[in-house]
Protein backbone atom coordinates (compact mmCIF):
# COMPACT_ATOMS: atom_id res chain seq x y z
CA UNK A 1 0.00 0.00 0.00
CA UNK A 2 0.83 3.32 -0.89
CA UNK A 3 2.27 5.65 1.86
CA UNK A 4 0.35 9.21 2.62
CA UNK A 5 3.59 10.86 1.87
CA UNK A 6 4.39 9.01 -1.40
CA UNK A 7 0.38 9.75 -2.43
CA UNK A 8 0.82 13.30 -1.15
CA UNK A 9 3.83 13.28 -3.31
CA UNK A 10 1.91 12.78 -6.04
CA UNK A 11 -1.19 14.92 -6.10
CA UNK A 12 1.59 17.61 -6.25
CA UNK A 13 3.01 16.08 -9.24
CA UNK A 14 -0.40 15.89 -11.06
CA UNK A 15 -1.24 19.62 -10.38
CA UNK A 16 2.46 21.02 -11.51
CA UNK A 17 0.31 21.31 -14.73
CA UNK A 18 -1.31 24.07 -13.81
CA UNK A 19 -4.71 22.83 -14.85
CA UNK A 20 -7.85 22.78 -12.74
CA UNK A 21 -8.28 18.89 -11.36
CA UNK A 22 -11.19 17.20 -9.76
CA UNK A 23 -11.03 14.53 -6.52
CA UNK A 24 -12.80 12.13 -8.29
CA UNK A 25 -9.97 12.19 -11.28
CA UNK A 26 -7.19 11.92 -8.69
CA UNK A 27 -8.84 9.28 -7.06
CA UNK A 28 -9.23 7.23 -9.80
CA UNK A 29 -5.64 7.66 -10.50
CA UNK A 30 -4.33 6.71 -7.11
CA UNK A 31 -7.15 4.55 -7.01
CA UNK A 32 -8.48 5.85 -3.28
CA UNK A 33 -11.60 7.21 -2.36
CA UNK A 34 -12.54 10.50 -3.07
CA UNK A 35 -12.77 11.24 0.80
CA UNK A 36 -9.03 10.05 1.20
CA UNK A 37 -8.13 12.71 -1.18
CA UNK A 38 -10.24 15.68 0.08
CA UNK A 39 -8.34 14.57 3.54
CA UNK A 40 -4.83 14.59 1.55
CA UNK A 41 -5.81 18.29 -0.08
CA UNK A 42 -6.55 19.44 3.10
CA UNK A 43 -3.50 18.47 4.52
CA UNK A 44 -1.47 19.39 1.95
CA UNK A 45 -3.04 22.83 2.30
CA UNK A 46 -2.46 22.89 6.18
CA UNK A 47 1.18 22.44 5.32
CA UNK A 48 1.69 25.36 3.62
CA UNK A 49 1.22 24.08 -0.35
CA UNK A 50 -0.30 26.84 -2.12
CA UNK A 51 -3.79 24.97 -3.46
CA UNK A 52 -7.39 26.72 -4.68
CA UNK A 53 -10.34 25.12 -4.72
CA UNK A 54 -13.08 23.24 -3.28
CA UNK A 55 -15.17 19.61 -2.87
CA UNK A 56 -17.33 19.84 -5.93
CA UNK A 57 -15.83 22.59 -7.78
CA UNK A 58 -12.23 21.53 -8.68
CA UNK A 59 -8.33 22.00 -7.63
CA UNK A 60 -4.90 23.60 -8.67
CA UNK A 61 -1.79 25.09 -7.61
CA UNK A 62 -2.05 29.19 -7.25
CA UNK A 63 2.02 28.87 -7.83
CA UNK A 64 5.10 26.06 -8.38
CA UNK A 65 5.84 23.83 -5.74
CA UNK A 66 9.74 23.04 -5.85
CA UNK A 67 9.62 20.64 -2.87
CA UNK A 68 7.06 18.66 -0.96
CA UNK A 69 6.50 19.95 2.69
CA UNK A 70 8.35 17.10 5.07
CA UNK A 71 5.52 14.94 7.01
CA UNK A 72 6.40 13.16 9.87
CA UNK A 73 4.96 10.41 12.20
CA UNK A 74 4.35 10.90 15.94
CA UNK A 75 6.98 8.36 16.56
CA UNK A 76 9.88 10.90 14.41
CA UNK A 77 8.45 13.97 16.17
CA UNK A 78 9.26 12.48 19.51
CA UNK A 79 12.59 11.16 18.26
CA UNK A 80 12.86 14.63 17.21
CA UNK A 81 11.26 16.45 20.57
CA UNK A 82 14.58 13.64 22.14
CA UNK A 83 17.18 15.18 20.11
CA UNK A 84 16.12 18.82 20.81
CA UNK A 85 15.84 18.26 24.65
CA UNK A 86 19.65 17.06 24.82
CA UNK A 87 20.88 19.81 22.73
CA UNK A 88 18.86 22.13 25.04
CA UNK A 89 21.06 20.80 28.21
CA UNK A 90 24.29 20.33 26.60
CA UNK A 91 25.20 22.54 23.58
CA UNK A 92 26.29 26.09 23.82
CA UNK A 93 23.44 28.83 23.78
CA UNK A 94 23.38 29.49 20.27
CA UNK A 95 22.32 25.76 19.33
CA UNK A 96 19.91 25.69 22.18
CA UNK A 97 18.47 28.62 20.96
CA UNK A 98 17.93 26.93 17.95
CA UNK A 99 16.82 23.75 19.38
CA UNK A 100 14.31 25.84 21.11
CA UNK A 101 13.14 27.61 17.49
CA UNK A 102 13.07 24.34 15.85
CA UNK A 103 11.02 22.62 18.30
CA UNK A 104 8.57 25.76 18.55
CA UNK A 105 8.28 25.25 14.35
CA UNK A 106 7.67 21.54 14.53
CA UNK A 107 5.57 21.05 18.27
CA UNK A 108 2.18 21.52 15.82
CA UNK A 109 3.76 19.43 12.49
CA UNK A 110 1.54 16.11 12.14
CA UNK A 111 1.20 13.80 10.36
CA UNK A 112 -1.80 12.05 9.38
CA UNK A 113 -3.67 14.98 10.95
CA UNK A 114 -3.09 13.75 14.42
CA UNK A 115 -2.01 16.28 16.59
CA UNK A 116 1.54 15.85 19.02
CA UNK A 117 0.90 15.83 22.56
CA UNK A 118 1.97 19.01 24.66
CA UNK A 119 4.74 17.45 26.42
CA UNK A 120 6.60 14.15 25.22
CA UNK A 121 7.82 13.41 28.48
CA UNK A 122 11.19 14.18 28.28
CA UNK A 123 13.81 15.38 30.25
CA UNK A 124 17.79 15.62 30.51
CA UNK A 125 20.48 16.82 32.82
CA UNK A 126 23.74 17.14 31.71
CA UNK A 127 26.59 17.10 33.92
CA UNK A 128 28.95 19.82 35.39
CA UNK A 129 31.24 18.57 33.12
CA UNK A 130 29.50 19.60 29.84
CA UNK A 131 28.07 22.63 31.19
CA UNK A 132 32.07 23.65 31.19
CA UNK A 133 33.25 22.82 28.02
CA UNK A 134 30.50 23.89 26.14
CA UNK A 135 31.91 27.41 26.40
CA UNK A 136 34.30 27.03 24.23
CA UNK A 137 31.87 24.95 21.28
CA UNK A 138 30.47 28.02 19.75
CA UNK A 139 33.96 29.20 18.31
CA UNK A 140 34.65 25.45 18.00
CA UNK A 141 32.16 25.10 15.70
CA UNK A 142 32.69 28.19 13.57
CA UNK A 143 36.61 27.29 13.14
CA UNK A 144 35.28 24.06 11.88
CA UNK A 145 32.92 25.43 9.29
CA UNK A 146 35.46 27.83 7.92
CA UNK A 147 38.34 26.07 8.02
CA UNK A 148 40.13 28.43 10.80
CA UNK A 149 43.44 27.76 13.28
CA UNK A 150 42.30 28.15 16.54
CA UNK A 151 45.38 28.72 19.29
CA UNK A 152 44.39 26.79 22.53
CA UNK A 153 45.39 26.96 26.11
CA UNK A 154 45.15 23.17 27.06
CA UNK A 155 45.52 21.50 30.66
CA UNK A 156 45.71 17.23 30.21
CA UNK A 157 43.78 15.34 32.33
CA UNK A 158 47.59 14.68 34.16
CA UNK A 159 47.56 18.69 34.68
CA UNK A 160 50.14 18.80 32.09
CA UNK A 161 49.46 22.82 30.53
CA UNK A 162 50.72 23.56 26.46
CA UNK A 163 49.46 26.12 24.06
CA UNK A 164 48.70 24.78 20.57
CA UNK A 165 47.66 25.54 17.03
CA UNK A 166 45.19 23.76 16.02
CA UNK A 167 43.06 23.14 13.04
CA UNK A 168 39.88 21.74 14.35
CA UNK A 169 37.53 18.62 12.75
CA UNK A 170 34.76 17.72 14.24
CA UNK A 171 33.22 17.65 17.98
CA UNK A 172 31.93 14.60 19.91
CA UNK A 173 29.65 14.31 22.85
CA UNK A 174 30.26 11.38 24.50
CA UNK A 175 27.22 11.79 27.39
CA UNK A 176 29.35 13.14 29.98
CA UNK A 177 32.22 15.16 28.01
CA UNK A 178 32.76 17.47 24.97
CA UNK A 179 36.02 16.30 22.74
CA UNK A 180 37.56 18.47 19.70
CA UNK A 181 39.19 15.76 17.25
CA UNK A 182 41.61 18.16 15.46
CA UNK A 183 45.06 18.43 13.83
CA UNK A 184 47.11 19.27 16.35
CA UNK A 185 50.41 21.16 14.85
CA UNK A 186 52.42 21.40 17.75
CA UNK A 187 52.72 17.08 18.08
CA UNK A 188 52.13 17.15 14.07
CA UNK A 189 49.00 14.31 14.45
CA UNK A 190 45.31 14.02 14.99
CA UNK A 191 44.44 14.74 18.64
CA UNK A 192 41.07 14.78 20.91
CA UNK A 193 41.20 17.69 23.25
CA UNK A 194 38.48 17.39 26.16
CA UNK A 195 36.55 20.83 25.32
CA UNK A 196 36.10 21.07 29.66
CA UNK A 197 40.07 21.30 29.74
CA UNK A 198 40.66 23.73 27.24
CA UNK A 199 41.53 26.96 29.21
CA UNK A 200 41.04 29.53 26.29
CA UNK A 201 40.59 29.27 22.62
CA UNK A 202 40.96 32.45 20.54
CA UNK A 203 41.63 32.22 16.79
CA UNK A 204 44.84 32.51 14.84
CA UNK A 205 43.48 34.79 11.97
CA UNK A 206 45.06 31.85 9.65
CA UNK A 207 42.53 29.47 7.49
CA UNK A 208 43.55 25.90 6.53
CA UNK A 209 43.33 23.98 3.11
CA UNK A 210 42.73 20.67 3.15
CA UNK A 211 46.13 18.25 2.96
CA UNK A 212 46.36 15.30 2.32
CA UNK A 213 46.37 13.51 5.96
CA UNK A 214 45.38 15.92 7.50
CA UNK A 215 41.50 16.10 6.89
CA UNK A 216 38.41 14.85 8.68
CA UNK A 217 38.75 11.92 6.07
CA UNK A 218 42.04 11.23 7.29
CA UNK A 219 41.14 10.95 10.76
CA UNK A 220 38.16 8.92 10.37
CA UNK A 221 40.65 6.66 8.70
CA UNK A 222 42.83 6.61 11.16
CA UNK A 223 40.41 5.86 14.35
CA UNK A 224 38.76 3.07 12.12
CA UNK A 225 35.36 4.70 11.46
């Protein structure tokens, strides 16, 4: 049987046309019931596609559609409404802000026409730990997008202190603790810093080009992933 989004899918398809269509012509070609696709216009329309008409007299698009509006099942939502909670405890502000936007945007998204609960019963704490490291993930995470040195201040878990350049990777929350996987140019290898015991992380004004191993490739290479 056809999924809702795959038939949603394709009432948009027949109506990129531009012509005026009638239920009882997409039903026949989906081969549904008329109800089932008065129920599929009005979702469609509750999602934001831009559709005119009415039962009886006829439907089509006011303007193009370049992609179909994502639908999701109770059951993704809450994985979802999961996902946002634990970014909300142990990201930096700027991604819990977001978390907090996103989940505002997609609390009322159904799917199916069945409305999400008001609360999904989650909650998460995150430890001291990652409530002190995830200071420094903001300029972390911009470093990694543009490709930017970052000089560190870094005290070792055996209270051993260095300053580094470094040319950051990727981050990793491992439930407890923040790590920076990075190339590390002072010991000229990959390293994982523990975000908590970096002391202060200020940029070097210098961007990096990818070289060959030295790159997030490399290092997933390297640790077997």
């Amino acid at each position: 049987m056809v999924q809702r989004s795959e038939r949603l899918g394709e009432i948009i398809e027949i109506f990129r046309d531009g012509r005026l269509h009638f239920a009882r012509d997409i039903a026949a070609a989906l081969e549904v019931s008329v109800r089932t696709i008065y129920r599929d216009i009005d979702a469609l329309a509750a999602s934001g596609v831009p559709v005119d008409g009415e039962r009886g007299v006829g439907y089509m698009l006011r303007e193009p559609v370049v992609h179909l509006p994502m639908t999701l099942s109770l059951i993704e939502l809450e994985a979802l409404s999961l996902g946002m909670a634990i970014v909300q405890e142990v990201a930096d502000e700027d991604l819990q802000a977001a978390a907090k936007t996103l989940i505002g945007k997609v609390g009322d998204h159904v799917s199916n026409r069945r409305r999400a609960p008001k609360s999904w019963g989650f909650n998460v704490y995150g430890p001291g730990r990652v409530r002190e490291g995830r200071r420094h993930l903001p300029i972390l995470r911009k470093s990694i997008r543009e490709g930017s040195k970052l000089r560190i201040s870094y005290v070792s878990l055996a209270e051993e202190s260095s300053e580094r350049v470094i040319r950051p990777l990727q981050t990793e929350y491992w439930g407890s603790v923040w790590t920076c996987s990075a190339w590390c140019e002072l010991r000229n290898g990959f390293r994982a810093f523990r975000i908590d015991q970096i002391v202060s992380c200020v940029p070097t004004g210098e961007l990096f080009k990818p070289e060959v191993g030295k790159t997030i490739e490399d290092f997933l290479e390297h640790v077997g992933t």
